[in-house]
N, C-alpha and C. Protein backbone atom coordinates (compact mmCIF):
# COMPACT_ATOMS: atom_id res chain seq x y z
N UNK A 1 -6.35 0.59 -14.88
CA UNK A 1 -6.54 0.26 -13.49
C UNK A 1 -5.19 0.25 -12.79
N UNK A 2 -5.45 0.75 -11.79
CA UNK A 2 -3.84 0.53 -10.57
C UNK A 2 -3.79 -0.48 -10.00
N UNK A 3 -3.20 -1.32 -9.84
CA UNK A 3 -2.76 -2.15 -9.10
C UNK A 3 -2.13 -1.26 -7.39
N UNK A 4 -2.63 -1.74 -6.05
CA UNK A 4 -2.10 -1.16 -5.11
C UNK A 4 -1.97 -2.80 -4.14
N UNK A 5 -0.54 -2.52 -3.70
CA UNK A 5 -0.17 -3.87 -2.79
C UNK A 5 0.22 -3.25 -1.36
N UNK A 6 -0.21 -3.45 -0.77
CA UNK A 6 -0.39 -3.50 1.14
C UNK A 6 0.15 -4.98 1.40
N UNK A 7 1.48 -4.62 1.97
CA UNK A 7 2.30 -5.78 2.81
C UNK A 7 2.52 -5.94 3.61
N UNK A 8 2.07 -6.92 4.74
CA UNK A 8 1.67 -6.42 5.88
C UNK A 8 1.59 -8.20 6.70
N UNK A 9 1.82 -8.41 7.94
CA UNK A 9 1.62 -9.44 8.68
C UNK A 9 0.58 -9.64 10.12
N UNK A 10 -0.68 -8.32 9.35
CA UNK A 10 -1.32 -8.16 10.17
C UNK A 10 -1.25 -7.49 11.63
N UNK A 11 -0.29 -6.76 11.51
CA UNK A 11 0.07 -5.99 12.73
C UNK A 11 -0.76 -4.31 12.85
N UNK A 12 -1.22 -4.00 14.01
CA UNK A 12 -1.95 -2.28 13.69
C UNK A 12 -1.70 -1.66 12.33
N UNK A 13 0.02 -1.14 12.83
CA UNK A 13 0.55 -0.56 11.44
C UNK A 13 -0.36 -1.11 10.28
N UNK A 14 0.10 -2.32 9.91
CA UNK A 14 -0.60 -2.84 8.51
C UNK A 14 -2.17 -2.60 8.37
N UNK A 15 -2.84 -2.29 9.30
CA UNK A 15 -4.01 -2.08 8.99
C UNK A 15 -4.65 -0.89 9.12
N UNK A 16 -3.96 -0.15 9.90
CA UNK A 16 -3.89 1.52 9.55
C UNK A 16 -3.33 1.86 7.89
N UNK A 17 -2.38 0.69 7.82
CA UNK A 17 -1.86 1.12 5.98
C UNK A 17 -3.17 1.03 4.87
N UNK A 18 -3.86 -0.46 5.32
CA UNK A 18 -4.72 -0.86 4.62
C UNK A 18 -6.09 -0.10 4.42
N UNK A 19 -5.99 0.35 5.75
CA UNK A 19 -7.66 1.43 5.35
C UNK A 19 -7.40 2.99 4.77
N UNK A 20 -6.29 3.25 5.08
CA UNK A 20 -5.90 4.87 4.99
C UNK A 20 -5.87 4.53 3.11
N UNK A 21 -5.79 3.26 2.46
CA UNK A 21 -5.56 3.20 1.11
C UNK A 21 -6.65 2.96 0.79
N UNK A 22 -7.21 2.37 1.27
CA UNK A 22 -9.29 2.28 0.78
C UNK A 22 -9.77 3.80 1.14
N UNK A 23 -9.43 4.48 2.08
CA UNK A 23 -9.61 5.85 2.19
C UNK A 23 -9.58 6.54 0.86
N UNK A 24 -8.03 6.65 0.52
CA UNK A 24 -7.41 7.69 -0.70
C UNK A 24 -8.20 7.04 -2.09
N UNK A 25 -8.04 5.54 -2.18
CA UNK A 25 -9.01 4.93 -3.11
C UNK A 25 -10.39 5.85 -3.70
N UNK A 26 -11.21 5.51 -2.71
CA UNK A 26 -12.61 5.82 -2.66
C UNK A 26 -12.55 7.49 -2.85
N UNK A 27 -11.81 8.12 -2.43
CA UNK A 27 -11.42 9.61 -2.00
C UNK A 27 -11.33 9.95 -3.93
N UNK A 28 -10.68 9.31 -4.07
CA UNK A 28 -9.98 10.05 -5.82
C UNK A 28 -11.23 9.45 -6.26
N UNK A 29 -12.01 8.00 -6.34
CA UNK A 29 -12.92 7.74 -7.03
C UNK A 29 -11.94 7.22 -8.27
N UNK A 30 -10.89 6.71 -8.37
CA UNK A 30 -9.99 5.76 -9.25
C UNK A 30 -10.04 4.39 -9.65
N UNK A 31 -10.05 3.70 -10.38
CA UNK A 31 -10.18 2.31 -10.62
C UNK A 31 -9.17 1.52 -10.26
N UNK A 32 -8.83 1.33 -8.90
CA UNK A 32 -7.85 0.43 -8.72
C UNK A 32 -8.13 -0.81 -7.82
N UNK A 33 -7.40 -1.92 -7.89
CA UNK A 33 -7.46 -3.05 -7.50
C UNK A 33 -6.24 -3.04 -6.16
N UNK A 34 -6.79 -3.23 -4.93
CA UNK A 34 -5.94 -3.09 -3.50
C UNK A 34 -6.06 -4.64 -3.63
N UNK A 35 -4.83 -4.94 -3.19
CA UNK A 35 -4.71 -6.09 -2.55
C UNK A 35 -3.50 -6.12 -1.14
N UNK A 36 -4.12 -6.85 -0.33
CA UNK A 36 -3.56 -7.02 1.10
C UNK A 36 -2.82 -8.16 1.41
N UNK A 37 -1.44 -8.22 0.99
CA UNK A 37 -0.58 -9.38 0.90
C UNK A 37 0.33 -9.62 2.59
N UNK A 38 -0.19 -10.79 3.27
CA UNK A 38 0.39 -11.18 4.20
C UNK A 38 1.19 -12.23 4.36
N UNK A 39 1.23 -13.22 2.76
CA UNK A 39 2.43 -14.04 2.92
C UNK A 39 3.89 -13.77 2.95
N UNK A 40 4.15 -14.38 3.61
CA UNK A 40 6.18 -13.98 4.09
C UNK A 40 6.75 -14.21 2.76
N UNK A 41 6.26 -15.67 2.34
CA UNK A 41 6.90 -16.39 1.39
C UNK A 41 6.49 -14.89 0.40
N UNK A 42 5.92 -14.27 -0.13
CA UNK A 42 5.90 -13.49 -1.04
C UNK A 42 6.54 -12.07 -1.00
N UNK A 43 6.31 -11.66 0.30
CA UNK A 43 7.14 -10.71 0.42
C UNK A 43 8.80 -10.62 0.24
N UNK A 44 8.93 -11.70 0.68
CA UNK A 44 10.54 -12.41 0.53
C UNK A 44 10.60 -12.18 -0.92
N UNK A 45 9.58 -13.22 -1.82
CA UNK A 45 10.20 -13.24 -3.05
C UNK A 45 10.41 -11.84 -3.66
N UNK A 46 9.51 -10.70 -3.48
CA UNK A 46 9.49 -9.58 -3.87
C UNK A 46 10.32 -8.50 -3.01
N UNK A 47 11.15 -9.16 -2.13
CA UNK A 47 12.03 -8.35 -1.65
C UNK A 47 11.55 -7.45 -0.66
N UNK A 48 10.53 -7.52 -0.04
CA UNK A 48 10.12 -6.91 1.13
C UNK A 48 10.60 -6.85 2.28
N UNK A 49 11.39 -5.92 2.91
CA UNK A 49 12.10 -5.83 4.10
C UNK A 49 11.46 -5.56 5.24
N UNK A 50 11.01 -4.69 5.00
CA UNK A 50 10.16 -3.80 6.62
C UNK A 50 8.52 -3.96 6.06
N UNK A 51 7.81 -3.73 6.96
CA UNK A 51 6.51 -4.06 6.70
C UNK A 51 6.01 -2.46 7.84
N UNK A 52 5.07 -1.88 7.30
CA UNK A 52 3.89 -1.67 6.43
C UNK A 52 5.00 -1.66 4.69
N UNK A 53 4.44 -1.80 4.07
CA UNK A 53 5.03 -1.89 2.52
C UNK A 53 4.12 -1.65 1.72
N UNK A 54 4.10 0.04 0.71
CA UNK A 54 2.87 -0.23 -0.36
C UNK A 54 3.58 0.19 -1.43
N UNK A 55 3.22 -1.08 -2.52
CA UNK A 55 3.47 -1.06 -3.86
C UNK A 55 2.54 -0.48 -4.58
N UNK A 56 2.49 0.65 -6.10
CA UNK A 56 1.44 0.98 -6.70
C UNK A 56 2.34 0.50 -8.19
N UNK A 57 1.44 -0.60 -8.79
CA UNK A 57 1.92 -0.66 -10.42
C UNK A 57 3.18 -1.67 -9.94
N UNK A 58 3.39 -2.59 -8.89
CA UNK A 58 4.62 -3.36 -8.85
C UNK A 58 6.30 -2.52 -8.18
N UNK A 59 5.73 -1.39 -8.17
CA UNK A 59 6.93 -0.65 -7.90
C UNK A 59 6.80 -0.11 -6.03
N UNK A 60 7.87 -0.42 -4.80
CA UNK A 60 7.55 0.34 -4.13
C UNK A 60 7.47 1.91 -3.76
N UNK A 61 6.63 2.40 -2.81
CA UNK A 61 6.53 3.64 -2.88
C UNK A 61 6.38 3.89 -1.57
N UNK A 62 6.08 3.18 -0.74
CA UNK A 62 6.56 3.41 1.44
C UNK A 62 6.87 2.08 1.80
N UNK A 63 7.81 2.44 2.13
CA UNK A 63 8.18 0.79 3.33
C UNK A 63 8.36 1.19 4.95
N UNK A 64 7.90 0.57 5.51
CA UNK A 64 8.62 1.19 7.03
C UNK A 64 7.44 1.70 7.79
N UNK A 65 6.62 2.54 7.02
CA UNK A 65 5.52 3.28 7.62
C UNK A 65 4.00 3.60 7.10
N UNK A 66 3.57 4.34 8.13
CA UNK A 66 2.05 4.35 7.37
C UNK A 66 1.62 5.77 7.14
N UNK A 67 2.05 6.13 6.15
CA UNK A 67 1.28 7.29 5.40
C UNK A 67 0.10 7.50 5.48
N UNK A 68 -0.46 9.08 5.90
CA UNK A 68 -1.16 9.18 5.67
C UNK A 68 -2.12 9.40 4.20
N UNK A 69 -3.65 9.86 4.55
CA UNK A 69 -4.48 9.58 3.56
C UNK A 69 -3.83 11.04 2.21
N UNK A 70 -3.44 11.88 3.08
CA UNK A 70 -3.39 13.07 1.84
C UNK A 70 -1.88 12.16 1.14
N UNK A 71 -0.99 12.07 1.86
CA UNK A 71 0.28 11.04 1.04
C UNK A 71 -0.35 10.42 0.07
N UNK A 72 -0.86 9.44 0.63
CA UNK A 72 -1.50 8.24 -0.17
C UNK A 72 -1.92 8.55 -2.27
N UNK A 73 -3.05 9.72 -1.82
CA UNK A 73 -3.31 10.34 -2.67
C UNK A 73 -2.23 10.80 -3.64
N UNK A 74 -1.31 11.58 -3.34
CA UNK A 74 -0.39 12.35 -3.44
C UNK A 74 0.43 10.63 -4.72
N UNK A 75 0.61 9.57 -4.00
CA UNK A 75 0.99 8.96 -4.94
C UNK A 75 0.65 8.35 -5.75
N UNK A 76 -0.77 8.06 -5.61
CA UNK A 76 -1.67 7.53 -6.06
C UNK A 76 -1.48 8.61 -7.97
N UNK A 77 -1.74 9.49 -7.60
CA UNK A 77 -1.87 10.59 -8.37
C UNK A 77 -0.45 10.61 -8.97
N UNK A 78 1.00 10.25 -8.80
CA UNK A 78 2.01 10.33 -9.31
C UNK A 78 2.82 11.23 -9.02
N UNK A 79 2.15 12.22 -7.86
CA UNK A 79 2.49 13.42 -7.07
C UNK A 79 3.67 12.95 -6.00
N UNK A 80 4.02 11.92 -5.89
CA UNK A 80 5.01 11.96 -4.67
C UNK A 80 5.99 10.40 -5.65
C-alpha cells in the first residue's frame, strides 16, 4: 500500500491538490491510503515549508504547487 500525504491549510490550492490525488488514485486503481494533513504543528514537525505539499511513502515529491492529474500518476507510478 502507498501511503499519500496532502498538506494543506485548507486553502483552493490544497483542495485542488487533494482531489486531483483521489483522481490519479482511483485512475491507476492502486491501493493507497491518502491522507489530508492540515495541522501546522505537523507540518512544522515534518518540515513543511510551502503548502500545497504531497508526500508519497514519507518522502516529498511537490511542494509549492498543484500538479496535475497526469503528474500525479506519473509519481505515483515512480515515473517522476
Amino acid at each position: 500500500m502507498v501511503l499519500v500525504e496532502v498538506f494543506g491549510t485548507g486553502c483552493a490550492k490544497c483542495g485542488r491538490m487533494i482531489k486531483n490525488v483521489e483522481i490519479a488514485v482511483e485512475d491507476l486503481g492502486i491501493d493507497a491510503e491518502v491522507r489530508k494533513i492540515e495541522s501546522l504543528d505537523e507540518m512544522i514537525e515534518r518540515g513543511v515549508m510551502l503548502t500545497p505539499a504531497l508526500y508519497v511513502d514519507g518522502e516529498a515529491k511537490v511542494v509549492g504547487h498543484v500538479p496535475c492529474v497526469e503528474d500525479i500518476k506519473q509519481i505515483l507510478l515512480g515515473e517522476k
